[in-house]
C-alpha atoms as a PDB file:
ATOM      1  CA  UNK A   1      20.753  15.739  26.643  1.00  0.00           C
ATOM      2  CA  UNK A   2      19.385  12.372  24.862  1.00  0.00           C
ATOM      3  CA  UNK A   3      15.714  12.040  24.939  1.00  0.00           C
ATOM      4  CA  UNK A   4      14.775   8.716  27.197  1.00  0.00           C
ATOM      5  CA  UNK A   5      12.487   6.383  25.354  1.00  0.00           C
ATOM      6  CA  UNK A   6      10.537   3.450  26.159  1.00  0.00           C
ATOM      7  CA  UNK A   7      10.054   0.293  24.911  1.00  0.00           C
ATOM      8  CA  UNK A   8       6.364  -1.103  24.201  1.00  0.00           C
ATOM      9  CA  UNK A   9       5.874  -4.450  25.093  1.00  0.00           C
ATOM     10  CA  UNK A  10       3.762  -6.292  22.604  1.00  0.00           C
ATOM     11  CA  UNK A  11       2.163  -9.880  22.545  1.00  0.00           C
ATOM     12  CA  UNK A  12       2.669 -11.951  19.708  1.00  0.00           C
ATOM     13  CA  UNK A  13      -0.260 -12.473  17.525  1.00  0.00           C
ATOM     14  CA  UNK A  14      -1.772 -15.624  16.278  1.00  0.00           C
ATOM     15  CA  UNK A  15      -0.646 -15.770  12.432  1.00  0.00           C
ATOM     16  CA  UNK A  16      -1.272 -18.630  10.415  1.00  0.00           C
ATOM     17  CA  UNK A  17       1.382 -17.611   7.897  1.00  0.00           C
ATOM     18  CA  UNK A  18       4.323 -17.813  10.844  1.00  0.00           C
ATOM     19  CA  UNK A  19       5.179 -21.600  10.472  1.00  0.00           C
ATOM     20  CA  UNK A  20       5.616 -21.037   6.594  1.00  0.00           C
ATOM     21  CA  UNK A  21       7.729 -17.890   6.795  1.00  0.00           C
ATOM     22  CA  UNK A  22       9.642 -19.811   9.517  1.00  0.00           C
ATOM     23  CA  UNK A  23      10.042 -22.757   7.308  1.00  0.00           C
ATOM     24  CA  UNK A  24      11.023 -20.707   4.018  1.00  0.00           C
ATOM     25  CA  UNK A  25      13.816 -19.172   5.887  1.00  0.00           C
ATOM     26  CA  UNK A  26      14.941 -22.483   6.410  1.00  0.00           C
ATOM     27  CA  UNK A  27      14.986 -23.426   3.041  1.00  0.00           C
ATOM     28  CA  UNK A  28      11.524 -25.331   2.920  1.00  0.00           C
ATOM     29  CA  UNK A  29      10.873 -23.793  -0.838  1.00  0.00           C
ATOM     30  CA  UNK A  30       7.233 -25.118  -0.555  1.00  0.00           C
ATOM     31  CA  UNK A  31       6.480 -23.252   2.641  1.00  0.00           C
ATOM     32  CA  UNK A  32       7.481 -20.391   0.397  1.00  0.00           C
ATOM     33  CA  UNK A  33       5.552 -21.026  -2.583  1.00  0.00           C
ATOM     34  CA  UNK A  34       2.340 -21.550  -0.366  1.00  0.00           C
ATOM     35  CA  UNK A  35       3.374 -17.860   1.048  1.00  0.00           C
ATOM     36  CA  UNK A  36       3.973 -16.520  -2.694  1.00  0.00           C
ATOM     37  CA  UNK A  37       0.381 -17.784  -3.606  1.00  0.00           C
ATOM     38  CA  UNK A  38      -1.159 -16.180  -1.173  1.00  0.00           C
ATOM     39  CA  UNK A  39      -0.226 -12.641  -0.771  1.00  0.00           C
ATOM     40  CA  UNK A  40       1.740 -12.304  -3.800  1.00  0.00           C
ATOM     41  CA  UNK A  41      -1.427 -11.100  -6.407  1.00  0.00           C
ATOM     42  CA  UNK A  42      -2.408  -7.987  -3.615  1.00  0.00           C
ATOM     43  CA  UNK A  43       1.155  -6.942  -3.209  1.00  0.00           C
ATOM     44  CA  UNK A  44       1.536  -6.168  -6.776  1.00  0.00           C
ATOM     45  CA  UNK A  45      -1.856  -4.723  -6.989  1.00  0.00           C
ATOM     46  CA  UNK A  46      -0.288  -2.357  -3.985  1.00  0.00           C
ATOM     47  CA  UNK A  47       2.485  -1.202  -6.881  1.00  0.00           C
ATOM     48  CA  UNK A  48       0.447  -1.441  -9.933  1.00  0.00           C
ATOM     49  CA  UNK A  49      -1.995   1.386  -9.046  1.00  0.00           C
ATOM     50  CA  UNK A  50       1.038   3.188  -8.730  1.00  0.00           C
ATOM     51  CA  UNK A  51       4.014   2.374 -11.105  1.00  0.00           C
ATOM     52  CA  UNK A  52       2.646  -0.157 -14.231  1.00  0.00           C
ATOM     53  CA  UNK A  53       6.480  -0.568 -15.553  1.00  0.00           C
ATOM     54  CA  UNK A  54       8.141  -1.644 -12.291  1.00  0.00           C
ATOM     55  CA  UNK A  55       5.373  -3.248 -10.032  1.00  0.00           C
ATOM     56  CA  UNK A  56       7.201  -6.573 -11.233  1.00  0.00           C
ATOM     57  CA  UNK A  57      10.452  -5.362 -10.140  1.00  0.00           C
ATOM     58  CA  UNK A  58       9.131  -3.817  -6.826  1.00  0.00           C
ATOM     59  CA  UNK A  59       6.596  -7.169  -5.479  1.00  0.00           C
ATOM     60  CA  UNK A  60       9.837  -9.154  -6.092  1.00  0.00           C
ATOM     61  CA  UNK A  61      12.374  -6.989  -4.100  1.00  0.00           C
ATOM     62  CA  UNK A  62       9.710  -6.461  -1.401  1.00  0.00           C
ATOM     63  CA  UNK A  63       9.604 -10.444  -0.946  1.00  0.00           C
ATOM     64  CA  UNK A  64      13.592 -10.720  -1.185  1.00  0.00           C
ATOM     65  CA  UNK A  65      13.838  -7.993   1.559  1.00  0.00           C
ATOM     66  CA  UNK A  66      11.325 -10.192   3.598  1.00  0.00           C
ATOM     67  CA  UNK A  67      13.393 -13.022   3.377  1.00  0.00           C
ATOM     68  CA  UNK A  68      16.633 -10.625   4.120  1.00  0.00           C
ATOM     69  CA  UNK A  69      15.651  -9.276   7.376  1.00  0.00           C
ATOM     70  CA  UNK A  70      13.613 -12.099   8.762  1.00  0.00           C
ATOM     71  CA  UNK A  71      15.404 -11.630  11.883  1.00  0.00           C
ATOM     72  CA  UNK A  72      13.026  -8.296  12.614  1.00  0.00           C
ATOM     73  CA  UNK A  73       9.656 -10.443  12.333  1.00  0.00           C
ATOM     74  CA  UNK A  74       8.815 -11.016  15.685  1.00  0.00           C
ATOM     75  CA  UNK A  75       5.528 -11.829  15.489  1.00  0.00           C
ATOM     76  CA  UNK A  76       4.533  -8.605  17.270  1.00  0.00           C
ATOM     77  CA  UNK A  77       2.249  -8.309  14.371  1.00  0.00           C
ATOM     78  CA  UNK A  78       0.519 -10.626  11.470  1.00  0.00           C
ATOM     79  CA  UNK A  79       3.276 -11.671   8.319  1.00  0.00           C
ATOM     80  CA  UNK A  80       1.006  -9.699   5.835  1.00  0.00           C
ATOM     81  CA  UNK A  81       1.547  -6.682   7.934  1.00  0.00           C
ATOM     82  CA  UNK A  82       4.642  -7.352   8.242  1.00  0.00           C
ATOM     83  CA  UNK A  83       4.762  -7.465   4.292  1.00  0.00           C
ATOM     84  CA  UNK A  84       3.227  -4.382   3.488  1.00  0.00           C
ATOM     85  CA  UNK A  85       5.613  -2.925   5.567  1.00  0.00           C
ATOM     86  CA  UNK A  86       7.814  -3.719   4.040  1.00  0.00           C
ATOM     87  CA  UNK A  87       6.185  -2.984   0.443  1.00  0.00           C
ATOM     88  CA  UNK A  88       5.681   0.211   1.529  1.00  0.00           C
ATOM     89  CA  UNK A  89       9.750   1.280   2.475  1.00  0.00           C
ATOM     90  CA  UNK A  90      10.220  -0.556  -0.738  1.00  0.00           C
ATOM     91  CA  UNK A  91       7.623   2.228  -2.727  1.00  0.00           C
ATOM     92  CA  UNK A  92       8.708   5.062  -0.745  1.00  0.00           C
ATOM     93  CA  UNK A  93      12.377   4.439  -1.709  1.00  0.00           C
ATOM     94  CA  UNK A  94      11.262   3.916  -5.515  1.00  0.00           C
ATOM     95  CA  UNK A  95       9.359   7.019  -5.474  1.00  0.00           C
ATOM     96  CA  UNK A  96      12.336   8.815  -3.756  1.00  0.00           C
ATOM     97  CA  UNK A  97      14.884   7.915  -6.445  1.00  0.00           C
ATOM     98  CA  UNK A  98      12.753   9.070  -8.847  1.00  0.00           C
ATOM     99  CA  UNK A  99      12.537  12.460  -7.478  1.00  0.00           C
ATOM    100  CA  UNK A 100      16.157  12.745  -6.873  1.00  0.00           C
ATOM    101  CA  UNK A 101      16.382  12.355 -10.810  1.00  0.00           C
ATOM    102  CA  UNK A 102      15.560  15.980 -10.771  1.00  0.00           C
ATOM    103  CA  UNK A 103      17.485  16.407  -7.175  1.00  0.00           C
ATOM    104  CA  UNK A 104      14.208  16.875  -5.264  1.00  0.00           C
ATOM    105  CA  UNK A 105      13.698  16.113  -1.889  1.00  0.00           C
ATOM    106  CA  UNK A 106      10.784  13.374  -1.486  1.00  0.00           C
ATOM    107  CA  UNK A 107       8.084  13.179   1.452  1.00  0.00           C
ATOM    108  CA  UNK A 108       5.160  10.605   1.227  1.00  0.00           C
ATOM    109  CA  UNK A 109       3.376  13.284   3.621  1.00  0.00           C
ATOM    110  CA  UNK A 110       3.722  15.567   1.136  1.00  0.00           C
ATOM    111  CA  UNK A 111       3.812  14.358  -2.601  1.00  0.00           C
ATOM    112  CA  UNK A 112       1.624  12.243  -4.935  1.00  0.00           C
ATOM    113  CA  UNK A 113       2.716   9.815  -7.624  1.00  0.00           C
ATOM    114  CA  UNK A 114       2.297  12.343  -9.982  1.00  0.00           C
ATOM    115  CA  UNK A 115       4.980  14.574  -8.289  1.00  0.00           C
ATOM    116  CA  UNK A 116       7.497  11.685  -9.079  1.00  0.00           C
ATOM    117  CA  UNK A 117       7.002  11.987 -12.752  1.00  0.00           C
ATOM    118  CA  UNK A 118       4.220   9.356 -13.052  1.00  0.00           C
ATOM    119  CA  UNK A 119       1.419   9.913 -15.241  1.00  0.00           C
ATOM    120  CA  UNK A 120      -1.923  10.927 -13.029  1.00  0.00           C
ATOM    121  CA  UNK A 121      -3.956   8.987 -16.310  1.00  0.00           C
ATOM    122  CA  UNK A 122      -2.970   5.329 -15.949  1.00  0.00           C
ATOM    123  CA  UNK A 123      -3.695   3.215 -18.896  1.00  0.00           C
ATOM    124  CA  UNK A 124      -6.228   1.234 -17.458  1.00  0.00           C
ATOM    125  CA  UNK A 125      -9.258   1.107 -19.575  1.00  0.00           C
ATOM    126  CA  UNK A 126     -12.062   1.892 -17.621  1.00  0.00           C
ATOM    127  CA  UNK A 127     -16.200   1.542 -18.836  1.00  0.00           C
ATOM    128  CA  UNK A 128     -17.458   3.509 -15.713  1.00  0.00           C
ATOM    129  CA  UNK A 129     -16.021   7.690 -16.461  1.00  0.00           C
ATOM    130  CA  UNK A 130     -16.494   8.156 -12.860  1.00  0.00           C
ATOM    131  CA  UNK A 131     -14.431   5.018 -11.708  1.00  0.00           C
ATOM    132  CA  UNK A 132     -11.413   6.354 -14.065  1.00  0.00           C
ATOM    133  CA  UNK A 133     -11.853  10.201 -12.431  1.00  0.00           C
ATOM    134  CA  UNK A 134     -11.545   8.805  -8.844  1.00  0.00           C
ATOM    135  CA  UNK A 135      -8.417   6.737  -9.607  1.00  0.00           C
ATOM    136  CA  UNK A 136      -6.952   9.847 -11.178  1.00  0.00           C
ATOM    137  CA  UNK A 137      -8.000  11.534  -8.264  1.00  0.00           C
ATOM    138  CA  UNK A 138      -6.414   8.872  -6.107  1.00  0.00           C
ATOM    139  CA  UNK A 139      -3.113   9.105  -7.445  1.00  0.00           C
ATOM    140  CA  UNK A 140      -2.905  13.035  -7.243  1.00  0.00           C
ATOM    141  CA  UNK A 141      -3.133  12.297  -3.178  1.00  0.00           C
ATOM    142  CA  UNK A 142      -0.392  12.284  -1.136  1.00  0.00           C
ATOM    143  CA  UNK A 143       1.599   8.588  -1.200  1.00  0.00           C
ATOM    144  CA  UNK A 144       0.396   8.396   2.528  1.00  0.00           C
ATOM    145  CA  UNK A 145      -3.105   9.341   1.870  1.00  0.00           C
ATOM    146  CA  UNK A 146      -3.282   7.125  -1.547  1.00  0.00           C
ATOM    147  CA  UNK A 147      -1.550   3.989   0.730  1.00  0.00           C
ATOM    148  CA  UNK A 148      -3.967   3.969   3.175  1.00  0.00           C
ATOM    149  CA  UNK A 149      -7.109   4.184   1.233  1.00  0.00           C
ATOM    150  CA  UNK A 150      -5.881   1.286  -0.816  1.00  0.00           C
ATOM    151  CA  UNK A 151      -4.845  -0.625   2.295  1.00  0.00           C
ATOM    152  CA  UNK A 152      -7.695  -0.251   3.447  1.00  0.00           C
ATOM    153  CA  UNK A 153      -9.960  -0.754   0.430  1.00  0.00           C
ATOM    154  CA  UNK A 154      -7.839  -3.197  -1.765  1.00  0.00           C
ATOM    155  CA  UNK A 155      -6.100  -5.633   1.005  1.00  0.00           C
ATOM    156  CA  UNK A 156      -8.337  -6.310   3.794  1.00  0.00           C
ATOM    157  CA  UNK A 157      -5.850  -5.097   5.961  1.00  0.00           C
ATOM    158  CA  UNK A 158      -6.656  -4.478   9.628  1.00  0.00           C
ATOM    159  CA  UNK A 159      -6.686  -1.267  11.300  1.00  0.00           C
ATOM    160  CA  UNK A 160      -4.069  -2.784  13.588  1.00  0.00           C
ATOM    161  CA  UNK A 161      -1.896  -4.255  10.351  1.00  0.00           C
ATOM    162  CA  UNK A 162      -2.328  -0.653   8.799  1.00  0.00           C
ATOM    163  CA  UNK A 163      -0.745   0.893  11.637  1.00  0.00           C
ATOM    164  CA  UNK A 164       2.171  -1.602  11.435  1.00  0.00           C
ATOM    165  CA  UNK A 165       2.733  -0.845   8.180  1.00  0.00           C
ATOM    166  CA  UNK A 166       2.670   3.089   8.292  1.00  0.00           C
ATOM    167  CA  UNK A 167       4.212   3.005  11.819  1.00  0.00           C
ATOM    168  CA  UNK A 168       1.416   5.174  13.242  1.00  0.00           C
ATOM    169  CA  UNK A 169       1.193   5.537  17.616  1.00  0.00           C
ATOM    170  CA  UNK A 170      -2.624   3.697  17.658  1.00  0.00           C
ATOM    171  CA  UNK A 171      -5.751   2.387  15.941  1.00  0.00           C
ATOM    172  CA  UNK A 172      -7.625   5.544  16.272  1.00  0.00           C
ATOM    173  CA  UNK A 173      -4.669   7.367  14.376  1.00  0.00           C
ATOM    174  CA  UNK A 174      -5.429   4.940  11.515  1.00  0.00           C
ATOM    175  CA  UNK A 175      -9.034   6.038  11.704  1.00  0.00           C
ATOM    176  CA  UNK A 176      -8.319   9.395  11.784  1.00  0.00           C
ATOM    177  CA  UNK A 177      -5.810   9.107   8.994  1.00  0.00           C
ATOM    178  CA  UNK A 178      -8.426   7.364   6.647  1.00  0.00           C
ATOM    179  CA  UNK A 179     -10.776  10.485   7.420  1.00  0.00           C
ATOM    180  CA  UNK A 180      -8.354  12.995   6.464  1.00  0.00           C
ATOM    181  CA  UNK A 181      -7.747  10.560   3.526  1.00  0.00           C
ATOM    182  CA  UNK A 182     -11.506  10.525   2.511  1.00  0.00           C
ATOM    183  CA  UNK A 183     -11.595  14.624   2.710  1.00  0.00           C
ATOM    184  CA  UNK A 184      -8.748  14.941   0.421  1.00  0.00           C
ATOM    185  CA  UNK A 185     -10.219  12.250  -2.354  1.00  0.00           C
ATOM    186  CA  UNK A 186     -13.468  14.659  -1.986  1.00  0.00           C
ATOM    187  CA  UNK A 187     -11.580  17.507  -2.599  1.00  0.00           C
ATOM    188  CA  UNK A 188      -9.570  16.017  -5.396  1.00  0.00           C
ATOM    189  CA  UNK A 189     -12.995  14.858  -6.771  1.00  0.00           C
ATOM    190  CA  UNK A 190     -14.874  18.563  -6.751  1.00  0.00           C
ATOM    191  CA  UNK A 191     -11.765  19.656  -8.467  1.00  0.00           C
ATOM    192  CA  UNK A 192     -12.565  17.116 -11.366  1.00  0.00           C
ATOM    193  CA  UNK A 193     -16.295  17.154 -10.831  1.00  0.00           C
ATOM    194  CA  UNK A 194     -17.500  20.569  -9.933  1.00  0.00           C
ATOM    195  CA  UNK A 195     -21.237  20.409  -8.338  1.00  0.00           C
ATOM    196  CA  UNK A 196     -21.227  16.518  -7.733  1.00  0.00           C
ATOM    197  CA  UNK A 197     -20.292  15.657  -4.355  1.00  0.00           C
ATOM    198  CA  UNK A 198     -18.845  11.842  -3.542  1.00  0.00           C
ATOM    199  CA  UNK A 199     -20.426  10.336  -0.533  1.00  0.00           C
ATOM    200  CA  UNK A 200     -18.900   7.429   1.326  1.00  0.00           C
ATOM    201  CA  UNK A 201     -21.209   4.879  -0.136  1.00  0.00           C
ATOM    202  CA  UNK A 202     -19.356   6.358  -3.766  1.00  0.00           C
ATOM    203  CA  UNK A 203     -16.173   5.851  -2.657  1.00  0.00           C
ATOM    204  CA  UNK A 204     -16.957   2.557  -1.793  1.00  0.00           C
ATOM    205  CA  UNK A 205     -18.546   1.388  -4.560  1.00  0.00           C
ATOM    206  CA  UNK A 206     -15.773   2.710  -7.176  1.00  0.00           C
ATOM    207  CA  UNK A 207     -13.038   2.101  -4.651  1.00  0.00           C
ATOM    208  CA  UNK A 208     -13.698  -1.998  -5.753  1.00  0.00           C
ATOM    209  CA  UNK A 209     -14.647  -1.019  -9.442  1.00  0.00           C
ATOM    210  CA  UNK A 210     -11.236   0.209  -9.825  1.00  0.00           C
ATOM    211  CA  UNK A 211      -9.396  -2.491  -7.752  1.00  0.00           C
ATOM    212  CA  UNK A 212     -11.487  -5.122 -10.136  1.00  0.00           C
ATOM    213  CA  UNK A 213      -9.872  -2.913 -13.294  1.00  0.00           C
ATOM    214  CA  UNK A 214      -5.945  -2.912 -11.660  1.00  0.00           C
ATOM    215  CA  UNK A 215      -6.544  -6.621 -11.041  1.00  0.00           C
ATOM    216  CA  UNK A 216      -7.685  -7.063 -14.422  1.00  0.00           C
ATOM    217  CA  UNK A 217      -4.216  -6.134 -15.157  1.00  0.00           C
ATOM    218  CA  UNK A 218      -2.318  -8.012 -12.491  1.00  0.00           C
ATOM    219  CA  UNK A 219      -1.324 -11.615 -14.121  1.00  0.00           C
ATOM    220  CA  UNK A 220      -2.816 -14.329 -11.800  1.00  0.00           C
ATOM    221  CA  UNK A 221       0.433 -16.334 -12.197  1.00  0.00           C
ATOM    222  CA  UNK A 222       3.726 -15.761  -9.928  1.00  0.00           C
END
């Protein structure tokens, strides 16, 4: 017997960036550089904490699968939401033909970056030590756990825009899943640091020091 399911009815939301991802589909190539401008630096911080050689490659195909299935943007949710989405199906499938290299299954739930064969030391020079342990630390977490601490640290993503982008059932799922995200960054960190516990206000403050050393790394042109 087929399991019923229903459909959630959801408002539009006022989004700035609508009229110019309207007006790129329709060929309007300024509409799309204005779009390009301004999310296109913090989606390829999104892959460069994760894969230096292909974050090119990835922000690129994550805008050209925008453009592709612009007949799914509804508005149900804000463009850069909508984006990241997308970003993120575009990582997970990156990550997931990596692993199949070595015919292994692949589960962002489950495995890190450093399970696909990426280096857990990026070579991002760092002056703080304790800025460059946390990043390692970061990208030993789970790809789910490592996305949303960077969504929600690097982006200024909503809670609500974090859901869309992870597909999770409410806001206070996103909470919860930054919590468990938190606890396993602690974990990673007593690992690396036995005897010198990170508190919130640490993960905050190196959180930004290491965004400000992957951006130092991100070209400011498109």
């Amino acid at each position: 017997m087929l399991a019923t399911t229903t459909t959630e009815t959801r408002t539009p939301v006022a989004d700035d960036d609508r009229p110019l991802f309207d007006a790129w589909c329709a060929g309007d190539r300024r509409a799309g550089n204005i779009l390009l401008k301004r999310h296109y630096p913090r989606l390829r911080r999104f892959f460069l904490s994760k894969d230096e050689s292909h974050y090119q490659d990835l922000t690129n195909r994550t805008f050209l699968e925008c453009v592709k299935s612009r007949q799914n943007f509804r508005g149900e949710c804000s463009f850069r939401g909508y984006l990241f989405a997308i970003a993120y199906r575009v990582l997970c499938r990156h990550l997931q033909e990596r692993r199949r290299r070595d015919f292994e299954s692949f589960d962002p739930e489950v495995h890190a970056v450093v399970d696909t064969g990426l280096p857990a030391m990026s070579s991002f020079v760092f002056a703080n030590e304790q800025a460059r342990l946390l990043f390692e630390c970061l990208r030993r977490l789970t790809i789910n756990a490592q996305t949303v601490l960077e969504l929600r640290y690097w982006t200024d993503l909503t809670e609500p825009e974090i859901q869309e982008v992870l597909k999770l059932k409410s806001r206070e799922t996103v909470a919860g899943r930054l919590r468990v995200a938190k606890e396993a960054l602690r974990r990673e960190w007593a690992r690396v640091q036995p005897g010198h516990a990170l508190q919130d206000a640490d993960v905050d403050a190196r959180m930004r020091e290491i965004r400000q050393h992957v951006d130092a790394k991100n070209p400011q042109r498109l």
